[in-house]
Protein backbone atom coordinates (compact mmCIF):
# COMPACT_ATOMS: atom_id res chain seq x y z
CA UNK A 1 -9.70 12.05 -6.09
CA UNK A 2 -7.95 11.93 -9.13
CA UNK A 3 -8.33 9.87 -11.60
CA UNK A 4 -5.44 7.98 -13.51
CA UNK A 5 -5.41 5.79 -16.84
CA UNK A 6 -2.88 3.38 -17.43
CA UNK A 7 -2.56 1.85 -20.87
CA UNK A 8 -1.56 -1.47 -20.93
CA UNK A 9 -0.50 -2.95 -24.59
CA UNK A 10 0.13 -7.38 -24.81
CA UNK A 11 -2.99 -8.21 -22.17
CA UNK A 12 -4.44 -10.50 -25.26
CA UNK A 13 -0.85 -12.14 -25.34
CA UNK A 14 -1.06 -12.48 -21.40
CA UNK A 15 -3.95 -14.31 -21.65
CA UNK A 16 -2.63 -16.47 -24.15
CA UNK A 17 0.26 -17.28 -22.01
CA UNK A 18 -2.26 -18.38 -18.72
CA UNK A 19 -4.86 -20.36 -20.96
CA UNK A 20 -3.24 -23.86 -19.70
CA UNK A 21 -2.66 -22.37 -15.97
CA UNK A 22 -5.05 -23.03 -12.71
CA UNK A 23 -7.07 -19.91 -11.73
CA UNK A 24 -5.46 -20.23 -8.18
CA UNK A 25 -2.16 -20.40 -10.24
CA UNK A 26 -2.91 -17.50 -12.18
CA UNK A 27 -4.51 -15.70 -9.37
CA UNK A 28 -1.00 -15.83 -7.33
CA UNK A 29 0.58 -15.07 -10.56
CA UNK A 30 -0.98 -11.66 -10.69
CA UNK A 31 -1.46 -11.23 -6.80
CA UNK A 32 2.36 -11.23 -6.66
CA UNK A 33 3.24 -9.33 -9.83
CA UNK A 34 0.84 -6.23 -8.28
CA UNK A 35 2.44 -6.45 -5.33
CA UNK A 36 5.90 -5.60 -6.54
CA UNK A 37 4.13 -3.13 -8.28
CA UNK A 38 3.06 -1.63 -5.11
CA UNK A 39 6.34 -2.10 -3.60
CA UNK A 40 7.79 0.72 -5.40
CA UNK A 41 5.37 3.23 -5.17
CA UNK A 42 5.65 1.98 -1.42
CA UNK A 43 9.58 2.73 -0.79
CA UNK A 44 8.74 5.67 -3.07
CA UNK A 45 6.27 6.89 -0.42
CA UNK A 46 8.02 6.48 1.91
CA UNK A 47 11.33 8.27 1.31
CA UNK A 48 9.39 11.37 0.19
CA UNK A 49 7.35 10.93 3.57
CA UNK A 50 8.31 14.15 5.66
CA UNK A 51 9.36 13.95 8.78
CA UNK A 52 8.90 15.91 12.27
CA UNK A 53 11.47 17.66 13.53
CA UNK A 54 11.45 16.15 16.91
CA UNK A 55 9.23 13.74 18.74
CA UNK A 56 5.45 13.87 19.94
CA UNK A 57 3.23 12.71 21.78
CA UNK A 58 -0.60 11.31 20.77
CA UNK A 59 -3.23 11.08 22.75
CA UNK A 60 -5.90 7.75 22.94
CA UNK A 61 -8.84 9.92 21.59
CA UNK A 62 -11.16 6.66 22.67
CA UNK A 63 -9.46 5.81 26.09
CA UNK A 64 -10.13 8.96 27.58
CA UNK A 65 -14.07 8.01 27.93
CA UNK A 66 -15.89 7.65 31.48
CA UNK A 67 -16.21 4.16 32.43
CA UNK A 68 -19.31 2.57 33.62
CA UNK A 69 -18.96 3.56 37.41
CA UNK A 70 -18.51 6.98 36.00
CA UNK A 71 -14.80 6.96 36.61
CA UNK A 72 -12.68 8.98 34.57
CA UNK A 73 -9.49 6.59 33.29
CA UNK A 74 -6.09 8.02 32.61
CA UNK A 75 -5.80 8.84 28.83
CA UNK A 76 -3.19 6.90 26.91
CA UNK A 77 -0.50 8.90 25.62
CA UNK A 78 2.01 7.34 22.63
CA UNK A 79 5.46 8.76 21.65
CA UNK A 80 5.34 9.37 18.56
CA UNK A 81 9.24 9.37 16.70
CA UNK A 82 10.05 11.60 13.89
CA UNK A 83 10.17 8.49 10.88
CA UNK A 84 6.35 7.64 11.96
CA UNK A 85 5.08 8.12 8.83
CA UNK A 86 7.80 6.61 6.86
CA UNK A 87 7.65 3.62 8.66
CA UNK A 88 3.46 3.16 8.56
CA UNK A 89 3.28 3.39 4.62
CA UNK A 90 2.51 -0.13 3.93
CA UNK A 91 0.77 -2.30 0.86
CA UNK A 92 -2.18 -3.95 1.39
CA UNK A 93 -4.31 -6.80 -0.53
CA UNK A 94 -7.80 -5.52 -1.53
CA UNK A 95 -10.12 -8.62 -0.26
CA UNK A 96 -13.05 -7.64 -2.76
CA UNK A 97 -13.21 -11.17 -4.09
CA UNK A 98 -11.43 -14.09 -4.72
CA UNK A 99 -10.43 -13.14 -8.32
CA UNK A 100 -8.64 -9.47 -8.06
CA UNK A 101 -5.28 -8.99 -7.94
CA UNK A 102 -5.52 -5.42 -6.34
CA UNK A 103 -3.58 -3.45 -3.92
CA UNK A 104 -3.36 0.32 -2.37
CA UNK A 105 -0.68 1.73 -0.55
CA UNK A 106 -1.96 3.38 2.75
CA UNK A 107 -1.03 4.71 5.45
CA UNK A 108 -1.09 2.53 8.90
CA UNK A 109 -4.06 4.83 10.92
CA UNK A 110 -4.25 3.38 14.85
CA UNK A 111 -3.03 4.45 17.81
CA UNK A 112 -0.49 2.29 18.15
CA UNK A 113 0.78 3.64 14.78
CA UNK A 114 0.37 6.88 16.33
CA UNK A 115 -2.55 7.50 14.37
CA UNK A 116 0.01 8.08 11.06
CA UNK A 117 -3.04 8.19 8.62
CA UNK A 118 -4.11 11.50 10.59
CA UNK A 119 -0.99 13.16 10.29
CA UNK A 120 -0.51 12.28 6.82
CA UNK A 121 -3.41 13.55 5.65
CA UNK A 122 -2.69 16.99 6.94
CA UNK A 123 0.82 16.36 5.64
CA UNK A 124 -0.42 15.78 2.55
CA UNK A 125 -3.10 18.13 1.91
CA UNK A 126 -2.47 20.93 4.26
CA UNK A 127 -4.15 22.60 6.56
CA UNK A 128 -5.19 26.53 6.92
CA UNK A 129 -2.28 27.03 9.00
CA UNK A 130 -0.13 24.58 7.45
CA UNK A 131 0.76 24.48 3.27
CA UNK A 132 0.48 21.06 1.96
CA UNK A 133 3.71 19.00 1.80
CA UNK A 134 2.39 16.17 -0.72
CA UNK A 135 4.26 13.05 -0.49
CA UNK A 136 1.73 10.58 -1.68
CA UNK A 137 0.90 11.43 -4.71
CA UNK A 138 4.51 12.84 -5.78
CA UNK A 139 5.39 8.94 -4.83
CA UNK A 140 2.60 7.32 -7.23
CA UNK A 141 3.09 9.90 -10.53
CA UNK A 142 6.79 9.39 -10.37
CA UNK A 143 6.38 5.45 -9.33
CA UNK A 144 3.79 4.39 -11.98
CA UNK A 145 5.60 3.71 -15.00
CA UNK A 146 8.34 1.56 -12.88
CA UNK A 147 5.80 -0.09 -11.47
CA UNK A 148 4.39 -1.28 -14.54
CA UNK A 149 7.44 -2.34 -15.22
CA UNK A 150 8.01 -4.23 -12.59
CA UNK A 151 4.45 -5.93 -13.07
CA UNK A 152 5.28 -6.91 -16.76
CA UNK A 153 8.60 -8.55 -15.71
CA UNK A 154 7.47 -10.41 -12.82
CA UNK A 155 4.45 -11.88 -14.67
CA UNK A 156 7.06 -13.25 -17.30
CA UNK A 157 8.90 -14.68 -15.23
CA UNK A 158 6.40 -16.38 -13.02
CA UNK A 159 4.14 -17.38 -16.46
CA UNK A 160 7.52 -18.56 -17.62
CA UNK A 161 7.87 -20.79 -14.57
CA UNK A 162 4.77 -22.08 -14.23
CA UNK A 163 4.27 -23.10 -17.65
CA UNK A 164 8.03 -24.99 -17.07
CA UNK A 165 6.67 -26.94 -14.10
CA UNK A 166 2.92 -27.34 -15.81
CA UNK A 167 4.96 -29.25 -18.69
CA UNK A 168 6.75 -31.07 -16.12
CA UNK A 169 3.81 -32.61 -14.45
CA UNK A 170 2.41 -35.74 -15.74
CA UNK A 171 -1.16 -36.01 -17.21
């Protein structure tokens, strides 16, 4: 994996700005200002996602087992439609604790998603019959610095508004 620095300047001045707000207030604050974030990189993703000529089917890799009589069950097949990809890139909340504010962009991976993580994968990377057609990363390097952006000015304006309503509210 590759690793990626951001610089952020005006963090000190954030912090400034929260001092009189709740933690859950602040905590939504950034929850939702990250997740714009990751809604560009998102859309990004997902217009650069290729897509299959034609449609496919999938097979239930996990279905197909003997069951406990020792009958052999029908395996599941999925049609798969050429936008799958597209369509699974989704953002997603980190759950590491109850204080972060982080969230990936990923790729939807279960069968009823026709396993888009899979094919993604060896979209993205290749395989030795295939060349790699990155989409991904092409998606976050040319998605980062709007993002930002779009981080800084939604904290503003939801500091700005919460600091309006915190004045409001009697003590």
């Amino acid at each position: 994996m590759v690793k990626t620095t951001i610089k952020v300047r005006g963090l000190r001045e954030l912090g400034e700005a929260m001092k009189g707000l709740e933690n859950d207030i602040k905590l939504r604050i950034c929850r939702a200002a990250v997740q714009e974030g990751a809604k560009i990189i998102r859309n990004l993703a997902q217009s650069k996602a290729p897509v299959a000529p034609q449609a496919y089917d999938v097979v239930d890799e996990t279905y197909n087992r003997s069951s406990r009589k020792g009958k052999k069950r029908a395996a599941n097949v999925k049609i798969v439609q050429p936008r799958n990809i597209a369509k699974n890139i989704v953002t997603k909340r980190v759950p590491r604790s109850k204080m972060t504010a982080e969230t990936v962009v990923a790729i939807r991976g279960k069968f009823e998603h026709g396993y888009a993580n899979r094919i993604g994968i060896l979209q993205e990377f290749g395989t030795v019959k295939t060349p790699a057609q990155p989409f991904m990363r092409p998606a976050f390097n040319q998605g980062k610095a709007p993002a930002v952006a779009v981080i800084k000015n939604t904290l503003k304006k939801r500091i700005d508004s919460a600091v309006k309503k915190n004045a409001k509210k009697p003590k």
